[in-house]
Protein backbone atom coordinates (compact mmCIF):
# COMPACT_ATOMS: atom_id res chain seq x y z
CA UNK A 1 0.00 0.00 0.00
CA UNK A 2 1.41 3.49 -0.80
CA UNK A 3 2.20 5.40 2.14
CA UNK A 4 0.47 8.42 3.48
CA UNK A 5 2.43 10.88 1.84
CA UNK A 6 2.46 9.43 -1.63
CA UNK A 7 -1.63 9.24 -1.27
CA UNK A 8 -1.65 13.23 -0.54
CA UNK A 9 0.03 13.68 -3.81
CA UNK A 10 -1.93 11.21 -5.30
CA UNK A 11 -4.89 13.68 -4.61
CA UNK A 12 -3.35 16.99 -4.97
CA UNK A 13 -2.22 16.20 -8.34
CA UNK A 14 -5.88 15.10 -9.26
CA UNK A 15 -7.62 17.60 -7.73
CA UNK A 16 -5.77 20.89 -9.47
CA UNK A 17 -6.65 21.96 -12.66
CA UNK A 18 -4.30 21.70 -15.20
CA UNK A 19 -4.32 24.20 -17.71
CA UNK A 20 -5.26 23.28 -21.43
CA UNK A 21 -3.09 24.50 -24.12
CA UNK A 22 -4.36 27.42 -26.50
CA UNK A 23 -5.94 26.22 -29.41
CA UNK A 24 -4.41 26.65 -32.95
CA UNK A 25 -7.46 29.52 -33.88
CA UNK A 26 -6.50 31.57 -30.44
CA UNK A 27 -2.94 31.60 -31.11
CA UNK A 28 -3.29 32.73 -34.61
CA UNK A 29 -6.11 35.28 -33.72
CA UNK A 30 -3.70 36.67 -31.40
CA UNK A 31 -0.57 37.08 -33.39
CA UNK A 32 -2.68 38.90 -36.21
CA UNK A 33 -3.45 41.16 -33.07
CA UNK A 34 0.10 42.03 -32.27
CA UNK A 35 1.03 42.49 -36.19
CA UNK A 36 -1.78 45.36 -36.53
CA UNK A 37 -2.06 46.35 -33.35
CA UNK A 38 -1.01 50.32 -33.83
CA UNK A 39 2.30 51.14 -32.45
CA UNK A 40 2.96 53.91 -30.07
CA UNK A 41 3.70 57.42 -30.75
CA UNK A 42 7.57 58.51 -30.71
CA UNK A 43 8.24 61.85 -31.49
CA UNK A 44 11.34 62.86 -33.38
CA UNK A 45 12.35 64.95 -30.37
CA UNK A 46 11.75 64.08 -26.72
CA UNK A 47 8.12 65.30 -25.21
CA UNK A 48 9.86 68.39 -23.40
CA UNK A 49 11.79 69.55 -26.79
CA UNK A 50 8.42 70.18 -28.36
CA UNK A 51 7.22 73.61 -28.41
CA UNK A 52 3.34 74.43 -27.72
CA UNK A 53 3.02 75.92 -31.76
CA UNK A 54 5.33 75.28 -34.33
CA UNK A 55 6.82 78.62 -35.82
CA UNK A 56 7.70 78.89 -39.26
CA UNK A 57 11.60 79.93 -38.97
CA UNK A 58 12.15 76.75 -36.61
CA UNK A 59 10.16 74.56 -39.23
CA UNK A 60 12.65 76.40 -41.60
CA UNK A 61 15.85 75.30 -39.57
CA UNK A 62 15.04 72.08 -38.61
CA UNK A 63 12.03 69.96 -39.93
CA UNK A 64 12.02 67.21 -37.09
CA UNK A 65 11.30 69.67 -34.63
CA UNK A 66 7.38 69.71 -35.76
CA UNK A 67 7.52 66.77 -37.94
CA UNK A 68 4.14 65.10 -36.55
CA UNK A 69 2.73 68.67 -37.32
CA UNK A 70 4.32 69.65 -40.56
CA UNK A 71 2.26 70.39 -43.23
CA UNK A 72 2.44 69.57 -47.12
CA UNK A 73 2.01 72.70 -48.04
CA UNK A 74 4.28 74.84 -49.79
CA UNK A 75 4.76 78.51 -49.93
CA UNK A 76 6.99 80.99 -51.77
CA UNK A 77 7.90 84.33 -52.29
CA UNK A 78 8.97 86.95 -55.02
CA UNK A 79 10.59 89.97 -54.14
CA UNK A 80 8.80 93.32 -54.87
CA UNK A 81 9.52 95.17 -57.88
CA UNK A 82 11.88 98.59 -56.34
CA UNK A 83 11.62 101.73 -57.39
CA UNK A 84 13.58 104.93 -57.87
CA UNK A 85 16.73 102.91 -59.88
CA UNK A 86 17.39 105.76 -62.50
CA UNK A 87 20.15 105.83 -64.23
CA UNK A 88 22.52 108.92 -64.89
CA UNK A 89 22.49 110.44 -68.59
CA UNK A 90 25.47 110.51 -70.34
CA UNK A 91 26.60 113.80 -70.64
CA UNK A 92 24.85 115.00 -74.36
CA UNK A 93 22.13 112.33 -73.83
CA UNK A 94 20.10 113.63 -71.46
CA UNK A 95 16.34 113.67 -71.97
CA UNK A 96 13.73 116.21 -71.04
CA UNK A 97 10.05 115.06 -69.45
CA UNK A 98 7.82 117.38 -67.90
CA UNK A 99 5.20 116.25 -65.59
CA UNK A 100 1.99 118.11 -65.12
CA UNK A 101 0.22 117.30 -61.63
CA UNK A 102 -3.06 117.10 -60.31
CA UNK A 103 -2.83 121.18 -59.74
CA UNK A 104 -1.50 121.85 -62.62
CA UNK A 105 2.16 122.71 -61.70
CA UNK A 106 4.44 122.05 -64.12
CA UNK A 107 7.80 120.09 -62.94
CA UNK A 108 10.88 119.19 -65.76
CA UNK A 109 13.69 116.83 -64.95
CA UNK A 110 16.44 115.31 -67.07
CA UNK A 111 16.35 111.39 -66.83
CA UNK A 112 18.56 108.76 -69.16
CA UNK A 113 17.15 106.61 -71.91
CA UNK A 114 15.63 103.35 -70.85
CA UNK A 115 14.32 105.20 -67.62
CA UNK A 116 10.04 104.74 -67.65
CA UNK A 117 8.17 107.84 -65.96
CA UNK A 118 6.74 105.69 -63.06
CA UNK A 119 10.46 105.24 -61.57
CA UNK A 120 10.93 108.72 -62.54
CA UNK A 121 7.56 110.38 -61.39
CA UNK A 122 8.01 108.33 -57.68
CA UNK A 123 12.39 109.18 -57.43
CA UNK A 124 11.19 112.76 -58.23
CA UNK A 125 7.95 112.62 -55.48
CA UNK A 126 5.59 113.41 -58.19
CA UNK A 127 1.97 111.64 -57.26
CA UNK A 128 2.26 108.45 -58.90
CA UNK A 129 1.26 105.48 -57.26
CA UNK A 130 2.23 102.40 -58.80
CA UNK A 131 -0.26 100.23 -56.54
CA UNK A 132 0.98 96.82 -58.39
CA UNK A 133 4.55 97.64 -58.31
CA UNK A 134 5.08 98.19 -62.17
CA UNK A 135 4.22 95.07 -63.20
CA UNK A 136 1.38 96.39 -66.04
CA UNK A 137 -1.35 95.15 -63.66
CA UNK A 138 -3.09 97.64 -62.59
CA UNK A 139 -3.87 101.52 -63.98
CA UNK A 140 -2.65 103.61 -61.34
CA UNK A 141 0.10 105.01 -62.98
CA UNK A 142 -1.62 106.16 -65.94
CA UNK A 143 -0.72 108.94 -67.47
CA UNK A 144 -1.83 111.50 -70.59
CA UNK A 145 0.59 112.77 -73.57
CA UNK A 146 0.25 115.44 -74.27
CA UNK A 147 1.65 115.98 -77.48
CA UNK A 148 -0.39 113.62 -80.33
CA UNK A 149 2.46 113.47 -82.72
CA UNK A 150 4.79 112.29 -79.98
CA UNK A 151 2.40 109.96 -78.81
CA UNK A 152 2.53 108.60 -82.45
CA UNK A 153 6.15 108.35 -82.01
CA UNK A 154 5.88 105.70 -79.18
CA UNK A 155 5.71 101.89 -79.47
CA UNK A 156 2.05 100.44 -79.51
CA UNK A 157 0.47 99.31 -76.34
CA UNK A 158 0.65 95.77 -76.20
CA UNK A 159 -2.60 93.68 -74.86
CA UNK A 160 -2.01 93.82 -71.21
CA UNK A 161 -1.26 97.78 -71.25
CA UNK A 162 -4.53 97.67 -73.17
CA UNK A 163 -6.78 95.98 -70.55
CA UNK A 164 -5.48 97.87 -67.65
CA UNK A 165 -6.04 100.97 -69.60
CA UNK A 166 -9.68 100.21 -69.70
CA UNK A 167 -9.87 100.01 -66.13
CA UNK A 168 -8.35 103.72 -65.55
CA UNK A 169 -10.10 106.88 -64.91
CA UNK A 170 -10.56 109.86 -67.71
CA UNK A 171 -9.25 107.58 -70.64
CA UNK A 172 -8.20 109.63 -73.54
CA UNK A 173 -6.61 108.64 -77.18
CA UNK A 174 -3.74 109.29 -75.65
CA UNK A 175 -3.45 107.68 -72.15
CA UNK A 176 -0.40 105.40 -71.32
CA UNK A 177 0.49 103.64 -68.45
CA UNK A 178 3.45 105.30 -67.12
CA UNK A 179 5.14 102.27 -65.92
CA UNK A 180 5.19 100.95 -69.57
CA UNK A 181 6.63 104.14 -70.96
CA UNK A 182 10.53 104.29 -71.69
CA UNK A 183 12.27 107.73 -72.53
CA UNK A 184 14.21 107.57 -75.76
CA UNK A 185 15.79 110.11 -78.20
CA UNK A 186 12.91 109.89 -79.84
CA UNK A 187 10.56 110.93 -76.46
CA UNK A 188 12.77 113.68 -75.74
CA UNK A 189 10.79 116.70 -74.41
CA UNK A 190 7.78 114.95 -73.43
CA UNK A 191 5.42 116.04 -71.90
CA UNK A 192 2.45 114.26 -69.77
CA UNK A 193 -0.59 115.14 -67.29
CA UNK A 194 -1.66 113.36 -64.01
CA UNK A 195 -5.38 112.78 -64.52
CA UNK A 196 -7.22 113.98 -61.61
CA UNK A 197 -7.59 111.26 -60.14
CA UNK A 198 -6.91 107.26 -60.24
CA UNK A 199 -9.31 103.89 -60.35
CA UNK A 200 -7.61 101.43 -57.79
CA UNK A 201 -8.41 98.14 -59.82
CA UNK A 202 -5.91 95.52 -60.27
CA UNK A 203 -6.36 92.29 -62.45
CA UNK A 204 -6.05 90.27 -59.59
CA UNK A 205 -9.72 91.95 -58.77
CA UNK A 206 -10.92 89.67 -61.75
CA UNK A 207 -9.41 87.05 -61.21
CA UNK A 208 -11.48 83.77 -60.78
CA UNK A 209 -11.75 82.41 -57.12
């Protein structure tokens, strides 16, 4: 007969569970957890790197800084067109333009070829504004010759002078944008009015949104 001891076994090894071995369905159900299961969030930078807002000139220095925040988006810049670059006549080339203003004052200067009479007009504080920077896209800087002949002298308007002109105030035969006007040997002694006043519209105003 099998002592006491062995008989206590006996019974504690039938009385506690064992436990069963996962099926071949669990296991594989949970491994196809663990392979999709979404990983954690590591930033490029540790938690107390990260600033509250991301600021363009760090994104600038150092993408990883914002890199969970970084948008796609691009953006870019031209520089604005500067004014007031005249050059200096040679001596025996200078050219005459006279500028009549809003009050009818009459002011003269002597300017090089090449120079156009917005960059003169705004070097020379004559009220010309210019509002999109010379770039033949709006009709503030229109102007009126005064002289038809000389007018005939000039190079044709091309399209986009054309449509801008329609926009301006007081259009005559003879109205110009005075951004698109060069002096030249042959536009010596010209001479051009201010209208009294200016239309503010830009072709960006028609563009399509």
């Amino acid at each position: 007969m099998p002592s006491s001891t062995s008989a206590v076994r006996i019974l504690l090894r039938a009385s506690t569970p064992r436990a069963r071995p996962a099926s071949a369905h669990v296991q594989s159900t949970w491994q196809r957890f663990l392979q999709t299961a979404p990983k954690p969030f590591t930033p490029a930078r540790p938690a107390h790197q990260l600033s509250r807002t991301c600021s363009v000139r760090a994104l600038a220095k150092d993408t990883s800084i914002c890199q969970p925040f970084a948008s796609k988006r691009e953006f870019s810049t031209s520089p604005a067109r500067q004014h007031g670059h005249l050059h200096t006549p040679k001596p025996g080339e200078e050219r005459k333009v006279t500028f009549i203003d809003k009050d009818g004052d009459a002011h003269t200067f002597e300017v090089a070829d090449g120079d156009n009479l917005l960059d003169i007009a705004q070097e020379n504080d004559i009220e010309m504004e210019g509002a999109c920077g010379g770039s033949c896209a709006c009709s503030t800087c229109h102007v009126i010759v005064e002289d038809s002949d000389l007018y005939d002298r000039m190079e044709e308007p091309d399209d986009d002078e054309n449509d801008m002109l329609d926009l301006a105030f007081g259009l005559t035969e003879t109205s110009r944008l005075g951004c698109q006007v060069k002096m030249s040997k042959e536009l010596d002694g010209m001479v051009v009015r201010l209208p009294s006043m200016t239309r503010n519209l830009q072709a960006s105003d028609f563009a399509e949104k």
